[in-house]
Protein backbone atom coordinates (compact mmCIF):
# COMPACT_ATOMS: atom_id res chain seq x y z
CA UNK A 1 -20.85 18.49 65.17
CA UNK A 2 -18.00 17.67 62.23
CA UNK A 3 -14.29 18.47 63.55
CA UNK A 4 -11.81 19.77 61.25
CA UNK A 5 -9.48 15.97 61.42
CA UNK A 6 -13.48 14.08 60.27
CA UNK A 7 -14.08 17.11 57.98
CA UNK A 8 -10.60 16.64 56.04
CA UNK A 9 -10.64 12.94 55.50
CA UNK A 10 -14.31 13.10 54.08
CA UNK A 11 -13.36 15.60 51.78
CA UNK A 12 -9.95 17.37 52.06
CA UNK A 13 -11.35 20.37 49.71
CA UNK A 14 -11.72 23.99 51.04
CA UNK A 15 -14.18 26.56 49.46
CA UNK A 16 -12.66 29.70 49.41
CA UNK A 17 -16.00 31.87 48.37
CA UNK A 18 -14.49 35.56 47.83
CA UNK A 19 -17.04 38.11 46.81
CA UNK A 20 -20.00 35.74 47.92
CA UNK A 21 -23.25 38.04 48.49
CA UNK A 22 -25.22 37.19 51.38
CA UNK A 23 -28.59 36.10 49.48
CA UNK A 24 -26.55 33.78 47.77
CA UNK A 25 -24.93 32.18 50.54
CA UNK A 26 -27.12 29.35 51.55
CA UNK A 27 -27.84 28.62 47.32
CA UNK A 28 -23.99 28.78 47.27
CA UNK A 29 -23.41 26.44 50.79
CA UNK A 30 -25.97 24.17 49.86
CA UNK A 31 -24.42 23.09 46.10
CA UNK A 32 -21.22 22.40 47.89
CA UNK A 33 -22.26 20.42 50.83
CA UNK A 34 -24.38 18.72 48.62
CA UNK A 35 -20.99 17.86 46.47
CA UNK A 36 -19.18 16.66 49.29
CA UNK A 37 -17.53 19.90 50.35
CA UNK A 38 -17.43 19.75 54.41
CA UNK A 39 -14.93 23.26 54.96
CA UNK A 40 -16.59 26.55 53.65
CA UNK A 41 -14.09 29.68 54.18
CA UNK A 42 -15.87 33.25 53.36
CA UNK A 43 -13.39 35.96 53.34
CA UNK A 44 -13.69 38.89 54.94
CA UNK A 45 -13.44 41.31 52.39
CA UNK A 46 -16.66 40.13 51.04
CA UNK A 47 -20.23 41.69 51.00
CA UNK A 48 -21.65 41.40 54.81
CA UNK A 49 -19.09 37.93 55.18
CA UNK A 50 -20.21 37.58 59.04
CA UNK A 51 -24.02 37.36 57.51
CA UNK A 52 -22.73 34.70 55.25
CA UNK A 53 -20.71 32.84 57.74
CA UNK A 54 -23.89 33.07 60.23
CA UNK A 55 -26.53 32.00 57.25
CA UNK A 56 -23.91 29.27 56.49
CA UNK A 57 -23.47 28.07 60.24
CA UNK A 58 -26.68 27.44 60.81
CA UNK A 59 -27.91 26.13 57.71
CA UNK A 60 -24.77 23.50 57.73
CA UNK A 61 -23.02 23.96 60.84
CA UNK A 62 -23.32 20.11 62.23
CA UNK A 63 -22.35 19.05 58.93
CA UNK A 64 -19.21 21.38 57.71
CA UNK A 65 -17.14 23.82 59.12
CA UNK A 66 -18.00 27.37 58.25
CA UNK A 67 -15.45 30.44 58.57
CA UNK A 68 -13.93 33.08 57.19
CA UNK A 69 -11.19 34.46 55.46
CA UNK A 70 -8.44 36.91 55.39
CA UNK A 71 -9.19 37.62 59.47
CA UNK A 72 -6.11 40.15 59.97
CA UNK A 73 -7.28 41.18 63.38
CA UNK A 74 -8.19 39.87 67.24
CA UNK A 75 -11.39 42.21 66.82
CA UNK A 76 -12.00 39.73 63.64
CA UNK A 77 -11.90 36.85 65.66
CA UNK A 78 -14.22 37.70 67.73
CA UNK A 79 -16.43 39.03 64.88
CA UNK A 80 -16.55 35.40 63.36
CA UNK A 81 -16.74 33.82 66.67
CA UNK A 82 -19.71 35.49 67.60
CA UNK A 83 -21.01 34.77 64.32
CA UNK A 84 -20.74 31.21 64.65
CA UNK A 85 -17.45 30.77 62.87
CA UNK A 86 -15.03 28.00 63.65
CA UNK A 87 -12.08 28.45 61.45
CA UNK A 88 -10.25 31.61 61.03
CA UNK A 89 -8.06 31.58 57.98
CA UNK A 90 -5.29 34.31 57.24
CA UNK A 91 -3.10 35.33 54.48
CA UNK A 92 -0.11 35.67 57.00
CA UNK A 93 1.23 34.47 60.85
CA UNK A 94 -0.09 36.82 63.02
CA UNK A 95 0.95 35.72 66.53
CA UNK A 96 -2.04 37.76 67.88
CA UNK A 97 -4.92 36.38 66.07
CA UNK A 98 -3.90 32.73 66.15
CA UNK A 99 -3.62 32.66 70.24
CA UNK A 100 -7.24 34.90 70.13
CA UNK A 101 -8.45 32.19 67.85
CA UNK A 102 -7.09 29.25 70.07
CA UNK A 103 -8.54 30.73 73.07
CA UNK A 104 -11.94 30.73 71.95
CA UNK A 105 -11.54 27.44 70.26
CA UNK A 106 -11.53 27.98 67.25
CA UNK A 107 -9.45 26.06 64.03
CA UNK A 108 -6.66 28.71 63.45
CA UNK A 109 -4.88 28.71 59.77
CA UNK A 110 -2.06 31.17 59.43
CA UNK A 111 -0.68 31.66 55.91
CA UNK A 112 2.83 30.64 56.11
CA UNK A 113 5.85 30.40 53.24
CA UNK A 114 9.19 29.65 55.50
CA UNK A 115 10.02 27.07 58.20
CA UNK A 116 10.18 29.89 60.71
CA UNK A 117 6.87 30.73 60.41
CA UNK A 118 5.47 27.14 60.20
CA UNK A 119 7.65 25.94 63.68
CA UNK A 120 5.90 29.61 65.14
CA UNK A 121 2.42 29.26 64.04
CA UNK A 122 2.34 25.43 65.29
CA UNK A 123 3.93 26.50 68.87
CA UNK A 124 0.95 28.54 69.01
CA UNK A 125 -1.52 26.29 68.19
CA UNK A 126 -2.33 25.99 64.46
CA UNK A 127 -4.55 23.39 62.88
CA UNK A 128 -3.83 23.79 59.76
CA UNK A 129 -0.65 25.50 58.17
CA UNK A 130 -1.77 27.37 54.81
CA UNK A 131 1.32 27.63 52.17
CA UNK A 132 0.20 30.58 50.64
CA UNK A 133 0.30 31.39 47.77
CA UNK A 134 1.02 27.96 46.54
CA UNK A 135 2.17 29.78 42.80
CA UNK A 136 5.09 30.60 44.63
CA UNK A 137 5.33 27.40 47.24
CA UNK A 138 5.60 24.84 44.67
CA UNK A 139 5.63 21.10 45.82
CA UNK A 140 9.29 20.65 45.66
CA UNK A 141 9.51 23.20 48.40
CA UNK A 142 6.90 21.58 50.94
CA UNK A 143 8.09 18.07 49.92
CA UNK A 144 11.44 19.59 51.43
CA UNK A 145 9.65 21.59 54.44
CA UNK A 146 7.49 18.29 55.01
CA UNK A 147 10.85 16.59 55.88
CA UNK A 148 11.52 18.67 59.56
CA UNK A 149 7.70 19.55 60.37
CA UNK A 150 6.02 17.60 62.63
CA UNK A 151 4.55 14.28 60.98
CA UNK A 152 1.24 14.90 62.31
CA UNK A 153 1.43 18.90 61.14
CA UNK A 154 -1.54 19.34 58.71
CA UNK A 155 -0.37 21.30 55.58
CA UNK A 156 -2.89 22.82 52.80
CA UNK A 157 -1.67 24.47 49.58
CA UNK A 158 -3.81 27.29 48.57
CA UNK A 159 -3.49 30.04 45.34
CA UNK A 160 -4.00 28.95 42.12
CA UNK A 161 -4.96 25.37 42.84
CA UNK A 162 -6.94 23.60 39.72
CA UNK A 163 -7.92 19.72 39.65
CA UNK A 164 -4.83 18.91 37.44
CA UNK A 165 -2.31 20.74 40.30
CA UNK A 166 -3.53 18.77 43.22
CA UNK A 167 -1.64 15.55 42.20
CA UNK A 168 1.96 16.77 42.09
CA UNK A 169 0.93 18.38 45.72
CA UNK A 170 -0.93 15.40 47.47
CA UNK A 171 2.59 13.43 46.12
CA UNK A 172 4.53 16.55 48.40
CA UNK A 173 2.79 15.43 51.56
CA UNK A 174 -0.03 18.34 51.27
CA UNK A 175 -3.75 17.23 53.17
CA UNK A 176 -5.60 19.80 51.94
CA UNK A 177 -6.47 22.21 49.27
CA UNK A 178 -7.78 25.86 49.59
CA UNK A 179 -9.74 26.74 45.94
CA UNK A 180 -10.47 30.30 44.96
CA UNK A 181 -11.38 31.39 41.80
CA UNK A 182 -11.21 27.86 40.24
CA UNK A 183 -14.60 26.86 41.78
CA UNK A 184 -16.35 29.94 42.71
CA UNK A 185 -16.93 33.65 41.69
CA UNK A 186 -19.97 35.86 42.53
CA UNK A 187 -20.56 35.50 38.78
CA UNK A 188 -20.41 31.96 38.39
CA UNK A 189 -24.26 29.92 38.58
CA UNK A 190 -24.84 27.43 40.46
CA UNK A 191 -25.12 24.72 37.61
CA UNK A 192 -21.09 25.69 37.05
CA UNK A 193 -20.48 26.00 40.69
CA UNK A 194 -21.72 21.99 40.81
CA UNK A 195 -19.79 21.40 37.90
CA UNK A 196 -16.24 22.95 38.76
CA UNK A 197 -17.02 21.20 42.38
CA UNK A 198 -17.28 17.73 41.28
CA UNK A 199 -14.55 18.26 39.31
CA UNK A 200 -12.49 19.22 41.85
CA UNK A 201 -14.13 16.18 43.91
CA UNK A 202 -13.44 13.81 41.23
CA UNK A 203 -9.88 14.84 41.14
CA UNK A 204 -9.42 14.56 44.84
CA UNK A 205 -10.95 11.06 44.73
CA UNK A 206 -8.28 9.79 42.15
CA UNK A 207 -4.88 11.00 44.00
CA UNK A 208 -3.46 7.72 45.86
């Protein structure tokens, strides 16, 4: 089974997949693992998400890590846990759901904007720290935040990410990239799902 460090360096690209319906999910998985995607995030506030995340996990679990989104809650967690879930993404640092989500093992990935919450959310185990949203983090600021975190701290930049933004980032020290709305909507078909991924692939492959 992939781990998140394996996962990243094959493909440092997170599918954020808001709004995804659950007979779509496996279509939807299957395009982007076939791209190269190896982390799939479906947020919570989607149609029947744990569904997804379960469809997903099986389908693609050995392959690519599979959770879910905006988790606000412990009862959440446990939710996507049980659902075969690894990662648990959130917009903010809640101290509660990141040790719920390190207990069970999981790959916890608190939004964070500040240092304070960054130091915090690694003390408590974070994998991942999410600068969210990156519209308002711009690279200047995490070039200058990437100075006093820990050099092995794994940063992603996520909110309004497109494949001409990810340079200026990747040159601020960030390893990974959540993307929204610039590769996937529920309207969106799968022939420009492919296309916006292998874009986004493309322009991954080309930062130094």
């Amino acid at each position: 089974m992939i781990d998140l460090a394996t996962a990243l360096s094959r493909n440092a690209l997170i599918a954020i997949l808001r709004g995804l319906e659950t007979e779509n999910a496996l279509p939807v998985a299957d395009t982007l693992v076939e791209t190269g995607f190896r982390i799939i995030e479906v947020p919570l506030n989607s149609p029947e998400p744990l569904s997804s995340i379960e469809f997903i996990a099986q389908h693609h679990g050995q392959t690519a890590i599979v959770g879910a989104g905006t988790v606000l809650t412990v009862d959440q967690v446990e939710a996507v846990a049980d659902a075969g879930g690894r990662i648990i993404v959130s917009p903010n640092m809640n101290p509660d759901v990141g040790r719920k989500a390190v207990s069970r093992g999981l790959y916890w990935c608190p939004g964070v904007m500040t240092p304070s919450e960054a130091f915090a959310a690694l003390d408590i185990g974070a994998s991942v720290l999410k600068f969210f949203p990156a519209e308002l983090v711009p690279p200047a600021a995490i070039a200058a935040m990437r100075a006093v975190l820990p050099k092995n701290a794994v940063v992603a930049a996520v909110g309004g990410i497109t494949p001409e933004t990810m340079a200026p980032y990747h040159a601020a020290g960030v390893d990974g990239y959540g993307l929204g709305s610039a590769l996937f909507k529920p309207s969106y078909a799968l022939d420009d799902i492919a296309r916006r991924a292998r874009a986004f692939v493309s322009a991954w492959e080309e930062l130094d």
